[in-house]
C-alpha atoms as a PDB file:
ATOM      1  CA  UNK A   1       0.000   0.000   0.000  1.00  0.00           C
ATOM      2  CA  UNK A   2       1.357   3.332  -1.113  1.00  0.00           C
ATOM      3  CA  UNK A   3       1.014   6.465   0.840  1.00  0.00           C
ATOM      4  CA  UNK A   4      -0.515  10.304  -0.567  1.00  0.00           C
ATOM      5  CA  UNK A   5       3.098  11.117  -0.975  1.00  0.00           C
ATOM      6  CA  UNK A   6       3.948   7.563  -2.566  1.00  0.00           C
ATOM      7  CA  UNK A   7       5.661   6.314   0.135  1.00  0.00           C
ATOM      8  CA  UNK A   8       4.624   3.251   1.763  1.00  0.00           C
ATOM      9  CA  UNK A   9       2.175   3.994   4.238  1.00  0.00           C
ATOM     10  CA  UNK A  10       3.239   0.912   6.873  1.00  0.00           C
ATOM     11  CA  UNK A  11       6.741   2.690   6.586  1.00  0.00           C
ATOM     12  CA  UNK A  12       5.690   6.330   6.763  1.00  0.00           C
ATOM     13  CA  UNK A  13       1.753   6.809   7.594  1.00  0.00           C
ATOM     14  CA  UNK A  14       0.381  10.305   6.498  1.00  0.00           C
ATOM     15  CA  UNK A  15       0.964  12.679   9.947  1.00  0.00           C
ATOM     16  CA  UNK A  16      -3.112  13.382  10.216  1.00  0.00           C
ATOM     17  CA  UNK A  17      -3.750   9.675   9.930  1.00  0.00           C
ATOM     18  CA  UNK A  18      -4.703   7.903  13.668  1.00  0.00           C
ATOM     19  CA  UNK A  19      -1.238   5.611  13.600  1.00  0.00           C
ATOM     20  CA  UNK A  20       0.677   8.746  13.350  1.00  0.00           C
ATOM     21  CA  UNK A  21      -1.782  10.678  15.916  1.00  0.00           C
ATOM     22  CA  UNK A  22      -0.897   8.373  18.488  1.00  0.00           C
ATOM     23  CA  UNK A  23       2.894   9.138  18.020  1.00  0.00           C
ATOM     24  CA  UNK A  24       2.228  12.717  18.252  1.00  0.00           C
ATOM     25  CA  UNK A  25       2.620  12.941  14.479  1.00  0.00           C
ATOM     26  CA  UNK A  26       5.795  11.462  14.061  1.00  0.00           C
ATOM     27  CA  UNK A  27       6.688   8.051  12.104  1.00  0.00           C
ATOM     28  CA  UNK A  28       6.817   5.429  14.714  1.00  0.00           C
ATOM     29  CA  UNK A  29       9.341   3.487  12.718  1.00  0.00           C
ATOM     30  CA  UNK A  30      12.136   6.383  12.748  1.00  0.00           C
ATOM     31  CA  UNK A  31      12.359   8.475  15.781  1.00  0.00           C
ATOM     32  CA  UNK A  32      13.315  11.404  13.886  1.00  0.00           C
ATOM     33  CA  UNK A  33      10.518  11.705  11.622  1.00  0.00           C
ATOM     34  CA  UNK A  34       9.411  15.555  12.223  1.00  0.00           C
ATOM     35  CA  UNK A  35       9.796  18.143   9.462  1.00  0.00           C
ATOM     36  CA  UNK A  36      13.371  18.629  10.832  1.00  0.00           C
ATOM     37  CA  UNK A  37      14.247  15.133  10.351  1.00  0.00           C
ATOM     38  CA  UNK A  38      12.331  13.908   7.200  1.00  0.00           C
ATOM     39  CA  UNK A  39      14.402  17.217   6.041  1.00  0.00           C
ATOM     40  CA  UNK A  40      17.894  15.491   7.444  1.00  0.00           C
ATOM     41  CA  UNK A  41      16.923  12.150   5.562  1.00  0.00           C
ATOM     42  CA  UNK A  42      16.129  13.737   2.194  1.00  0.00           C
ATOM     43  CA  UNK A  43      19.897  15.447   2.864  1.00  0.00           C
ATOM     44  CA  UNK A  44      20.887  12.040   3.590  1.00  0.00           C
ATOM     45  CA  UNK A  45      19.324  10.245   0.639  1.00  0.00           C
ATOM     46  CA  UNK A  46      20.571  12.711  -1.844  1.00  0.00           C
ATOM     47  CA  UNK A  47      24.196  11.911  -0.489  1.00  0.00           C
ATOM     48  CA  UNK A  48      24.420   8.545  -0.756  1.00  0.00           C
ATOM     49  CA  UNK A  49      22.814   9.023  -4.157  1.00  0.00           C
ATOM     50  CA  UNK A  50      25.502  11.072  -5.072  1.00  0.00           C
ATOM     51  CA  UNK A  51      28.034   8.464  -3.802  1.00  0.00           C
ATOM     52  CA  UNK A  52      26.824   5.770  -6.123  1.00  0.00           C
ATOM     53  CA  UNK A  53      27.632   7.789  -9.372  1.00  0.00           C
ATOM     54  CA  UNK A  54      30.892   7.451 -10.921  1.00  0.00           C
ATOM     55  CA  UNK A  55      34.096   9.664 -10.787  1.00  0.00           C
ATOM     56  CA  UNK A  56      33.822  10.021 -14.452  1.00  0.00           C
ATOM     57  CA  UNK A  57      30.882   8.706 -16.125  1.00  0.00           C
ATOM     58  CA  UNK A  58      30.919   7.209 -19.468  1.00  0.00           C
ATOM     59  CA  UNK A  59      28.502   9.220 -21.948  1.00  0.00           C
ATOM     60  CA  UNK A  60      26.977   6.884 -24.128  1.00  0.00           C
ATOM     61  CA  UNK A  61      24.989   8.793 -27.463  1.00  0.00           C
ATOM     62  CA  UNK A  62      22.395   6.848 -28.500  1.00  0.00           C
ATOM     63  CA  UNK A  63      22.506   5.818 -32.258  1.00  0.00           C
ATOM     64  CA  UNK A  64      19.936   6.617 -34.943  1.00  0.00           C
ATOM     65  CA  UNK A  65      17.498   3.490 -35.948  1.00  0.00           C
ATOM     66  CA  UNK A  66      18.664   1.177 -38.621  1.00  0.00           C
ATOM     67  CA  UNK A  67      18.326   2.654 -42.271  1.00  0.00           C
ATOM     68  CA  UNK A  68      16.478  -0.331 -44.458  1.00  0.00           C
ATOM     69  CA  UNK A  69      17.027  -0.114 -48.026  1.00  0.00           C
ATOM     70  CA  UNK A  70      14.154  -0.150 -50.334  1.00  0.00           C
ATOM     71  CA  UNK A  71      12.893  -2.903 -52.382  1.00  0.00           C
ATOM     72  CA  UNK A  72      15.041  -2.946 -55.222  1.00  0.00           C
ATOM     73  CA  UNK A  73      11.947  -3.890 -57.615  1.00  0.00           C
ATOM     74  CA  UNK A  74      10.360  -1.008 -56.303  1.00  0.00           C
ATOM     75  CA  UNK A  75      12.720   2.064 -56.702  1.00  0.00           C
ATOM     76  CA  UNK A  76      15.660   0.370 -58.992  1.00  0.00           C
ATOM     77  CA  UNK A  77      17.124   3.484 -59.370  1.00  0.00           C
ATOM     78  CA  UNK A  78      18.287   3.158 -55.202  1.00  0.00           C
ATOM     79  CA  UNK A  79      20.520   0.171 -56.338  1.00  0.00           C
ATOM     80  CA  UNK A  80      22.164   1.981 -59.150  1.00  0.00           C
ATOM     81  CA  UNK A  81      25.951   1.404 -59.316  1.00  0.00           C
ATOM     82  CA  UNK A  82      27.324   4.326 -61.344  1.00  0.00           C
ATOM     83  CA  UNK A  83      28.708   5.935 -58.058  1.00  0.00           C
ATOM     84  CA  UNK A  84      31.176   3.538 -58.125  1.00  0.00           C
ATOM     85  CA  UNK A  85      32.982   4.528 -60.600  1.00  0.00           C
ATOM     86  CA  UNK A  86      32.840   8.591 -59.494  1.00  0.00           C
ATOM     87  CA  UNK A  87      36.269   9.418 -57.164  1.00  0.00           C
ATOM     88  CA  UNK A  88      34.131  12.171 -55.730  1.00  0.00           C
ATOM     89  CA  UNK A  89      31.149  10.720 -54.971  1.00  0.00           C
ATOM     90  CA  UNK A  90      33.750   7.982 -52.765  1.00  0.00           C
ATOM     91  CA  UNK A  91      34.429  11.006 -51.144  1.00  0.00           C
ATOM     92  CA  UNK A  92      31.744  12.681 -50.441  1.00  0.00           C
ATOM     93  CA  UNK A  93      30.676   8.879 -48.724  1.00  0.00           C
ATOM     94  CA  UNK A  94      34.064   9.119 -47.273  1.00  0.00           C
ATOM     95  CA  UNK A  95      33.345  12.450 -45.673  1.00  0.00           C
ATOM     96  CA  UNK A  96      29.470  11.355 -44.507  1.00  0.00           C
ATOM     97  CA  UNK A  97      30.649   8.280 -42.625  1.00  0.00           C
ATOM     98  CA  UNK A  98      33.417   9.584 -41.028  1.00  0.00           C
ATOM     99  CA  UNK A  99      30.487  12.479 -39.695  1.00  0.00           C
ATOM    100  CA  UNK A 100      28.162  10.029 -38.425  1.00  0.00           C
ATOM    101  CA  UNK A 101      31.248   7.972 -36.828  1.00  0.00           C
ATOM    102  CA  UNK A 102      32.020  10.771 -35.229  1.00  0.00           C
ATOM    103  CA  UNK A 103      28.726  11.096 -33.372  1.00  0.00           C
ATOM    104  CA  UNK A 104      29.493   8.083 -31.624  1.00  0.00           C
ATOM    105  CA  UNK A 105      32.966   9.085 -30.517  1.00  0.00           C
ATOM    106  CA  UNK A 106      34.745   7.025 -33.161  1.00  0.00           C
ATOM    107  CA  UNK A 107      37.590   8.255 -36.026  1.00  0.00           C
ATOM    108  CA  UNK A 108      37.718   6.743 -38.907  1.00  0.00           C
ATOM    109  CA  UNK A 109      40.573   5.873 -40.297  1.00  0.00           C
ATOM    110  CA  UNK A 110      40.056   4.896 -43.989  1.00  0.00           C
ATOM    111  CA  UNK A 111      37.583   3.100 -46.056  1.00  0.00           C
ATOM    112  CA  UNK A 112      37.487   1.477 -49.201  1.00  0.00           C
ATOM    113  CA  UNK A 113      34.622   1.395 -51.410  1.00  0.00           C
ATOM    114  CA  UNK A 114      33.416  -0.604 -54.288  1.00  0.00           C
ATOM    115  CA  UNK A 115      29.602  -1.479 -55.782  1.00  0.00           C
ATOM    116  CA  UNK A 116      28.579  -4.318 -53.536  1.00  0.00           C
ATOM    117  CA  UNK A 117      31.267  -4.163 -50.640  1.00  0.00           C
ATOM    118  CA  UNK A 118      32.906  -1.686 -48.461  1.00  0.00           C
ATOM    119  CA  UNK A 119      35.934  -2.046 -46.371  1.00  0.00           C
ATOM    120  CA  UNK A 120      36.305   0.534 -43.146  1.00  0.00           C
ATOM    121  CA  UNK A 121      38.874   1.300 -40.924  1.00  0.00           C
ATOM    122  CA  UNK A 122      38.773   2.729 -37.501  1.00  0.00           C
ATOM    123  CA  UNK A 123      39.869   4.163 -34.258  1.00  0.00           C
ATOM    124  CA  UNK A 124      37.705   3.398 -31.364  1.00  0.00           C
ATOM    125  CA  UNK A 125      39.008   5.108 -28.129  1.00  0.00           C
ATOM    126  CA  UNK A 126      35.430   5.651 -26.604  1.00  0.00           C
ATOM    127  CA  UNK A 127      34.066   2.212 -25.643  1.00  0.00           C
ATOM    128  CA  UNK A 128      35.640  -0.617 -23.855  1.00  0.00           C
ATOM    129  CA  UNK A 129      33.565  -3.170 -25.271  1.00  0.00           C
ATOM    130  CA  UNK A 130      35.203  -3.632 -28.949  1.00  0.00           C
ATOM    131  CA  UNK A 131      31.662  -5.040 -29.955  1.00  0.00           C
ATOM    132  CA  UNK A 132      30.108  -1.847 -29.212  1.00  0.00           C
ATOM    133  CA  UNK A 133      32.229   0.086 -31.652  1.00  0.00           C
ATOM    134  CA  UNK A 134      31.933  -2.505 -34.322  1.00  0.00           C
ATOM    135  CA  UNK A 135      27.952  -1.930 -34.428  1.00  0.00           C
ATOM    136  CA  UNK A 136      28.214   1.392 -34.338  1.00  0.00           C
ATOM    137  CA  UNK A 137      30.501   1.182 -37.128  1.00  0.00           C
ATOM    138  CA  UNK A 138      27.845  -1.330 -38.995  1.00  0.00           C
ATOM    139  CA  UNK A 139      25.191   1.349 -38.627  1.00  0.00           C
ATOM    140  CA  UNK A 140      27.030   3.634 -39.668  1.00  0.00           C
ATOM    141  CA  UNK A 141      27.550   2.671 -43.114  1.00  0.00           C
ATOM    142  CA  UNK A 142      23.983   1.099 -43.511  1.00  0.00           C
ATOM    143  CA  UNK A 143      22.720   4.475 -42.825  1.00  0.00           C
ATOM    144  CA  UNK A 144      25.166   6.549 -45.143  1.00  0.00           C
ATOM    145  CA  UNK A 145      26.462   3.628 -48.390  1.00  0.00           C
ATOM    146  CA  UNK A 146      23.891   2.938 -51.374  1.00  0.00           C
ATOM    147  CA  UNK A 147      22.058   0.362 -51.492  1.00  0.00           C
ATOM    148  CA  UNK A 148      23.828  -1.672 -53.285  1.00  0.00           C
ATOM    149  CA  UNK A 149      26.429  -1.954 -51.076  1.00  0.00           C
ATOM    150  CA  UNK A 150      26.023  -5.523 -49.431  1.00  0.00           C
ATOM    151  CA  UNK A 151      29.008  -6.706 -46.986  1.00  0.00           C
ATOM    152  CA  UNK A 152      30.300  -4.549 -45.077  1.00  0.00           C
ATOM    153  CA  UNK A 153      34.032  -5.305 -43.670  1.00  0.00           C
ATOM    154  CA  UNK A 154      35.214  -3.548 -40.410  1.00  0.00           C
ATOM    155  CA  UNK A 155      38.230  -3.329 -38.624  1.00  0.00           C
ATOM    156  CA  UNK A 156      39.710  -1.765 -35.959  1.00  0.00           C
ATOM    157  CA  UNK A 157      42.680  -0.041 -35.794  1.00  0.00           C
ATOM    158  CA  UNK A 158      45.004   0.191 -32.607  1.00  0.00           C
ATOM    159  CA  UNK A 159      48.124   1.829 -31.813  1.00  0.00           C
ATOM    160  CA  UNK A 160      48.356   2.511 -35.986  1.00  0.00           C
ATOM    161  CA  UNK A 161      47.726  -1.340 -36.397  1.00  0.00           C
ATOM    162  CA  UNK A 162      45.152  -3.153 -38.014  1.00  0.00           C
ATOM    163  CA  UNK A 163      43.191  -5.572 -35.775  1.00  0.00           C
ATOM    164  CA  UNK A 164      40.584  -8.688 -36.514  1.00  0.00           C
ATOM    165  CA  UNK A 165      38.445  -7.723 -39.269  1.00  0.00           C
ATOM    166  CA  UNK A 166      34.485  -8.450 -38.383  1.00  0.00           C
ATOM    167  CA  UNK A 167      32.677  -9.385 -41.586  1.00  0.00           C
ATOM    168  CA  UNK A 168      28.716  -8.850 -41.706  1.00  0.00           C
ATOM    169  CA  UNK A 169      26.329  -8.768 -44.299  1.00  0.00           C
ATOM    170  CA  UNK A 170      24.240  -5.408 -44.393  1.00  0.00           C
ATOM    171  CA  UNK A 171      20.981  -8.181 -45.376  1.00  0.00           C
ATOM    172  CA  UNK A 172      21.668  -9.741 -41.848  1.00  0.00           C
ATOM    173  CA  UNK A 173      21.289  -6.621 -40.061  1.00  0.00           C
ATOM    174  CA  UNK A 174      18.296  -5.187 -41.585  1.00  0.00           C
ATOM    175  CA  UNK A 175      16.830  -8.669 -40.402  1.00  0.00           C
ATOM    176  CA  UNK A 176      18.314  -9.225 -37.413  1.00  0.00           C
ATOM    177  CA  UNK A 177      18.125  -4.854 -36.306  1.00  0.00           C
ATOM    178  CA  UNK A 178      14.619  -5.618 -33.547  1.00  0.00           C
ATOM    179  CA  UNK A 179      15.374  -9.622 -32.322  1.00  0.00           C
ATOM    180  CA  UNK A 180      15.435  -9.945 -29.416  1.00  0.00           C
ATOM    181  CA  UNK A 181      18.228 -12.091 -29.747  1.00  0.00           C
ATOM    182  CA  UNK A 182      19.940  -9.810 -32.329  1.00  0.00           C
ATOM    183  CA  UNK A 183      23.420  -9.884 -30.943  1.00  0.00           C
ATOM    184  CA  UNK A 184      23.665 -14.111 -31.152  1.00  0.00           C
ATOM    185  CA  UNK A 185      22.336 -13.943 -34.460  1.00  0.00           C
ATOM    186  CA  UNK A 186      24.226 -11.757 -35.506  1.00  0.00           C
ATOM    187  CA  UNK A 187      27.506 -13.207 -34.229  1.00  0.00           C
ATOM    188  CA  UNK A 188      26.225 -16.579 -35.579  1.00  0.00           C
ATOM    189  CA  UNK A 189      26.013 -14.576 -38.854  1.00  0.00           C
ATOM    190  CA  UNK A 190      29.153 -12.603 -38.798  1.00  0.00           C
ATOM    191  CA  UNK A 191      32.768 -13.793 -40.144  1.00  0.00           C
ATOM    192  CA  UNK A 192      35.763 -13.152 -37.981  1.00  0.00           C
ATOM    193  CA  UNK A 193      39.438 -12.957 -39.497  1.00  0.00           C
ATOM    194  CA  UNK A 194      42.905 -11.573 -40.257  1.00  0.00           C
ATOM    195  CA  UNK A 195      43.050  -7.868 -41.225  1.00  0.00           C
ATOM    196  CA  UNK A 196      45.636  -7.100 -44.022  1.00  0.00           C
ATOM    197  CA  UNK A 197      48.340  -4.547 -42.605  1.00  0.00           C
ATOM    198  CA  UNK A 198      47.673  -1.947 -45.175  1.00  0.00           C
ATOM    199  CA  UNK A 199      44.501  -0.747 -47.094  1.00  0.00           C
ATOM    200  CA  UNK A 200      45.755   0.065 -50.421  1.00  0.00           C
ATOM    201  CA  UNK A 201      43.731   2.026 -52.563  1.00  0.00           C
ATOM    202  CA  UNK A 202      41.750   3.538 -49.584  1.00  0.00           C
ATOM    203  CA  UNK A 203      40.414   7.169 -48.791  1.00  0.00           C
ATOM    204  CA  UNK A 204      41.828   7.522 -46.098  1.00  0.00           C
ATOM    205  CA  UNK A 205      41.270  10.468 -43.216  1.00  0.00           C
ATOM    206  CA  UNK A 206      43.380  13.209 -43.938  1.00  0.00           C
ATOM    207  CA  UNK A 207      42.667  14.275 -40.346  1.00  0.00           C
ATOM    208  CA  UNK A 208      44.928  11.917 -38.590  1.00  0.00           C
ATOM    209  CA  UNK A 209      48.527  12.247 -39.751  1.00  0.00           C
ATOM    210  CA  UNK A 210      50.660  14.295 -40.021  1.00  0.00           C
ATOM    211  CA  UNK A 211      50.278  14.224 -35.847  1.00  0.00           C
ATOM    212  CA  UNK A 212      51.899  15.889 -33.599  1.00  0.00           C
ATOM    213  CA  UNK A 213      50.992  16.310 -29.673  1.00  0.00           C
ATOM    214  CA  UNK A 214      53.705  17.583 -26.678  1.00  0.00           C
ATOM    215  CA  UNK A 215      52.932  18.623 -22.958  1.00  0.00           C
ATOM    216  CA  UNK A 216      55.215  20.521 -20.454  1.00  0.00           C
ATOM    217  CA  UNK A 217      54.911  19.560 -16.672  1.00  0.00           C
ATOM    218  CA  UNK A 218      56.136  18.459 -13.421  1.00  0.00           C
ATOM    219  CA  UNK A 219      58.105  15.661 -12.397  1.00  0.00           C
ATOM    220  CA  UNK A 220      59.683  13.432  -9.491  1.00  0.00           C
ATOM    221  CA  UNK A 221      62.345  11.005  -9.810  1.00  0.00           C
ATOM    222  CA  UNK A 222      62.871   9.091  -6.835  1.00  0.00           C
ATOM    223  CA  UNK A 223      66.072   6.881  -6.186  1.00  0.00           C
ATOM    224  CA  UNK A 224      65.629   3.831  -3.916  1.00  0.00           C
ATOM    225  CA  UNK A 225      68.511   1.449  -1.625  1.00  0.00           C
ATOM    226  CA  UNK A 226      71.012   3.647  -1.159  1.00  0.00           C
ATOM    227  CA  UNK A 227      72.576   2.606   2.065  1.00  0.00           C
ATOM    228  CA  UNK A 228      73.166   6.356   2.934  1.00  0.00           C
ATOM    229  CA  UNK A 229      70.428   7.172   2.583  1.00  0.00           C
ATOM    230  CA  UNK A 230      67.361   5.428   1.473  1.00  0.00           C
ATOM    231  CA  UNK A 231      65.477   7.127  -0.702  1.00  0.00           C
ATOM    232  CA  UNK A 232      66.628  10.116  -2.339  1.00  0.00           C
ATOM    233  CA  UNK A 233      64.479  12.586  -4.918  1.00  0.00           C
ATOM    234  CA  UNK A 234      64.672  15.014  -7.418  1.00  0.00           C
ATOM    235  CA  UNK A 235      62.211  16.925  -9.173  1.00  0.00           C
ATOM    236  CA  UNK A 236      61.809  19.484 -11.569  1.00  0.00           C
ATOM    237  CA  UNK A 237      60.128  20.330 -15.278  1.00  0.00           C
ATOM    238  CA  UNK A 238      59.861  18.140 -17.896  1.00  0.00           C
ATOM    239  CA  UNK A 239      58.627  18.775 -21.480  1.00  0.00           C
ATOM    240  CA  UNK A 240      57.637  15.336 -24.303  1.00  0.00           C
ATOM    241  CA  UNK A 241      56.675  15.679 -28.128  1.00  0.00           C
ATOM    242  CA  UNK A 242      55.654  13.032 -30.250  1.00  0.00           C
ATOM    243  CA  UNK A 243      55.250  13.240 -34.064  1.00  0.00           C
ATOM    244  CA  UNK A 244      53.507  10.561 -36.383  1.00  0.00           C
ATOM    245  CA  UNK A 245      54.196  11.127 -39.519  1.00  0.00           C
ATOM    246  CA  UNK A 246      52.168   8.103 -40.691  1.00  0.00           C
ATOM    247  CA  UNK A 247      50.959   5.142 -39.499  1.00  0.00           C
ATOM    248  CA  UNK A 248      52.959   3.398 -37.256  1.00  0.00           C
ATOM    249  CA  UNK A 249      55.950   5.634 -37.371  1.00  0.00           C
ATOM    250  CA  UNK A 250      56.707   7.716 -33.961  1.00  0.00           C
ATOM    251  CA  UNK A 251      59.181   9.830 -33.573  1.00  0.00           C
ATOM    252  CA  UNK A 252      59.459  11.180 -29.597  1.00  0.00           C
ATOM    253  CA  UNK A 253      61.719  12.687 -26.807  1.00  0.00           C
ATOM    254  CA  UNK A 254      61.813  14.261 -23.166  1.00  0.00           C
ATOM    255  CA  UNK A 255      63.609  17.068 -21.986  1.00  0.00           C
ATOM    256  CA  UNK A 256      63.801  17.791 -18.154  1.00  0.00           C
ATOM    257  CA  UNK A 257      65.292  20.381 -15.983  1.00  0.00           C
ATOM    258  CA  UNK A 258      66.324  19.519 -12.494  1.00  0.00           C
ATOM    259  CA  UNK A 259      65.094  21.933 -10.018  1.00  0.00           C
ATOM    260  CA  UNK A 260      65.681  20.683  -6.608  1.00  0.00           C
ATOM    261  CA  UNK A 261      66.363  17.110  -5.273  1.00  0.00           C
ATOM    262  CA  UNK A 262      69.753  14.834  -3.700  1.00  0.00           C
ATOM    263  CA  UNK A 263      70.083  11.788  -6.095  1.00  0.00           C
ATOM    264  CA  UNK A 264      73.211  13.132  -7.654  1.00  0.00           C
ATOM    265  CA  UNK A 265      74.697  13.683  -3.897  1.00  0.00           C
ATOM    266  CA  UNK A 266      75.976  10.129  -3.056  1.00  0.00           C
ATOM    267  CA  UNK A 267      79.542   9.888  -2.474  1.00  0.00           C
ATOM    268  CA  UNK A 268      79.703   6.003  -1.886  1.00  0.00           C
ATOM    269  CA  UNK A 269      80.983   4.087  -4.756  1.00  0.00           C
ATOM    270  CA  UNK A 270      80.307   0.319  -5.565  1.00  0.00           C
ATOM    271  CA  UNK A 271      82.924  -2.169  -5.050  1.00  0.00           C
ATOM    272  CA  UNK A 272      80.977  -4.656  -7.353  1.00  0.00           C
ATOM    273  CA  UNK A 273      83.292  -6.633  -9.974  1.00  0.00           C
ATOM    274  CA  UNK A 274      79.545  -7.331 -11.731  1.00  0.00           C
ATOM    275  CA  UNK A 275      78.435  -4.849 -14.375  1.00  0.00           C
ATOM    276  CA  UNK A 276      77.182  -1.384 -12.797  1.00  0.00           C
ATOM    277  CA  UNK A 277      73.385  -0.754 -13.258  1.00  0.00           C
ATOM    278  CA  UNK A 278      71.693   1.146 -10.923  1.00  0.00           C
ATOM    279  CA  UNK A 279      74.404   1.708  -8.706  1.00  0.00           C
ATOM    280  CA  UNK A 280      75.865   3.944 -11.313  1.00  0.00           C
ATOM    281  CA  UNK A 281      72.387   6.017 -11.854  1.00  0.00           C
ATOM    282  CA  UNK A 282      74.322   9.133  -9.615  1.00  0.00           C
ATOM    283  CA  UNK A 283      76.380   9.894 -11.805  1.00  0.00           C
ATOM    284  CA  UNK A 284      74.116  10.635 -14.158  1.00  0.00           C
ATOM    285  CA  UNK A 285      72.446  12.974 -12.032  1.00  0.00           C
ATOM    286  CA  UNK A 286      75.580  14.692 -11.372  1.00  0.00           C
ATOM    287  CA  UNK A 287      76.360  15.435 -15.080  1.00  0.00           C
ATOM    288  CA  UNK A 288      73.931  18.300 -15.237  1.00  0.00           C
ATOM    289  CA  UNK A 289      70.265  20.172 -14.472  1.00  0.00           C
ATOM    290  CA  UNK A 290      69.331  19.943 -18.154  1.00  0.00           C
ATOM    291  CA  UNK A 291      69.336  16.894 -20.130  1.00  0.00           C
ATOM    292  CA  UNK A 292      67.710  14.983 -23.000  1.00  0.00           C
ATOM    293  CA  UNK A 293      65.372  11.582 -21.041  1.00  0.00           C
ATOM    294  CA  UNK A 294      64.714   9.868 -23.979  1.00  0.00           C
ATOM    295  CA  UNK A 295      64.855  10.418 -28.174  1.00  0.00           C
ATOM    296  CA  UNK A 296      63.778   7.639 -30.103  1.00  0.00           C
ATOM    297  CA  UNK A 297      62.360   6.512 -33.588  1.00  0.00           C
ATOM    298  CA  UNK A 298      59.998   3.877 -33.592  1.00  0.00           C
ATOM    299  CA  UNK A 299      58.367   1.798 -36.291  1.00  0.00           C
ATOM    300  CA  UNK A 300      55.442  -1.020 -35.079  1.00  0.00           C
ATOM    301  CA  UNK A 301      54.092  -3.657 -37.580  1.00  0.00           C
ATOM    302  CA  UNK A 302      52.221  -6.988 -37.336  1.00  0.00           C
ATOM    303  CA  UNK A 303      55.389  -9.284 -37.454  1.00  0.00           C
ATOM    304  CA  UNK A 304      53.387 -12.416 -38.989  1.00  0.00           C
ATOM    305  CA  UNK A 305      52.947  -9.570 -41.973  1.00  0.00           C
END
């Protein structure tokens, strides 16, 4: 039984009811029921609510309903395949996907389009599920391709390297878009395999590369099992870059500036007859405030390719 104020009324009866007349108005089940305390619990309530949320939520935007094509008896002129052969009509399908991908937080990376089949390529750094990207992706270019385009071929790309490439055929999803057991059918449908390392032939996102990203900030370097002293700690500025010239290819260094800390200060030196590792990290600290971290060039492929 719910209450006027749609509370349950064995929990909290109304205050002019006789139950709560013969507590002097007051909930018998919590002792601090008066206006004052109903007030507290609300406070109370709203806290913990607050509690249960997450740090950082996740914001999920809801996708569009599945475009179905129409009946190609009906308007043959949907299915036509003369696009095909136009460079900037691929583009223009180029440029539409990669808009609608990027409603759901996804980059696309390239795509490659013919009359009946499309290959796409992209970066998903939204969702943790894989899966979830993938149909996204899927929807995507059912909602965007002609219709004559029929298998759709997916991949994602990580780190600048392709991954698995998820096969489905855009017949199966118009069938399979309100089943309530759409995402077993569809897996039972779908073809999983190997993703060639390169695309050739593909539009590809001019967005991506060149890429170049660098950040300047703080640092602390601590130094550990010195019997002097042990633990020892500098600290000071340091500044990274990173340029990608294409895919796969990094090129990347640190620069830091010591501003206060003891690492450099041990006098002790190892007796060890075994190779210096650590023990010799001092000295390095000792050489100067300003020095080069890191500087490296760095190319990552697939090695079974």
């Amino acid at each position: 039984m719910v209450g006027p104020s749609g509370r349950p009324s064995h929990l909290f009866p109304h205050p002019t009811s006789k139950r709560a007349k013969a507590f002097g108005g007051r909930n018998p089940c919590l002792p601090f029921a008066s206006s004052a305390g109903r007030q507290s619990l609300r406070s109370v309530n709203r806290l913990g609510r607050g509690r249960r949320q997450p740090l950082n939520p996740v914001k999920i935007t809801p996708v569009a309903p599945l475009k179905v094509r129409p009946n190609r008896a009906a308007s043959p002129a949907a299915w036509d395949t003369q696009w095909a052969a136009s460079t900037n009509q691929q583009r223009s399908l180029r440029d539409q996907v990669k808009e609608v991908l990027a409603a759901s937080d996804l980059s696309l990376v390239a795509l490659k389009l013919d009359s009946a089949q499309a290959e796409l390529r992209l970066r998903n750094d939204q969702y943790q599920a894989p899966a979830v990207a993938v149909g996204r992706a899927a929807r995507a270019l059912a909602w965007v391709l002609p219709a004559s385009v029929e298998t759709f071929r997916i991949v994602l790309v990580e780190g600048g390297l392709a991954q698995s490439a998820v096969t489905v055929r855009r017949s199966d999803l118009e069938a399979l878009a309100y089943d309530p057991q759409a995402a077993d059918a569809l897996l039972a449908v779908a073809g999983i395999g190997e993703a060639a390392p390169r695309l050739p032939d593909a539009l590809e996102n001019d967005d991506l590369y060149p890429d170049f990203a660098w950040s300047i900030g703080p640092y602390v370097s601590p130094s550990y099992f010195d019997p002097e002293e042990p633990v020892r700690l500098d600290g000071g500025i340091e500044a990274t870059a990173a340029f990608r010239p294409a895919p796969g290819w990094t090129i990347a260094g640190g620069l830091k500036h010591r501003l206060f800390g003891n690492v450099g200060d041990k006098s002790q030196e190892s007796n060890s007859v075994l190779p210096h590792v650590r023990t010799d990290g001092p000295r390095y600290a000792n050489e100067g405030d300003t020095f080069i971290d890191n500087a490296y060039v760095s190319k990552q492929w697939k090695a079974g390719n």
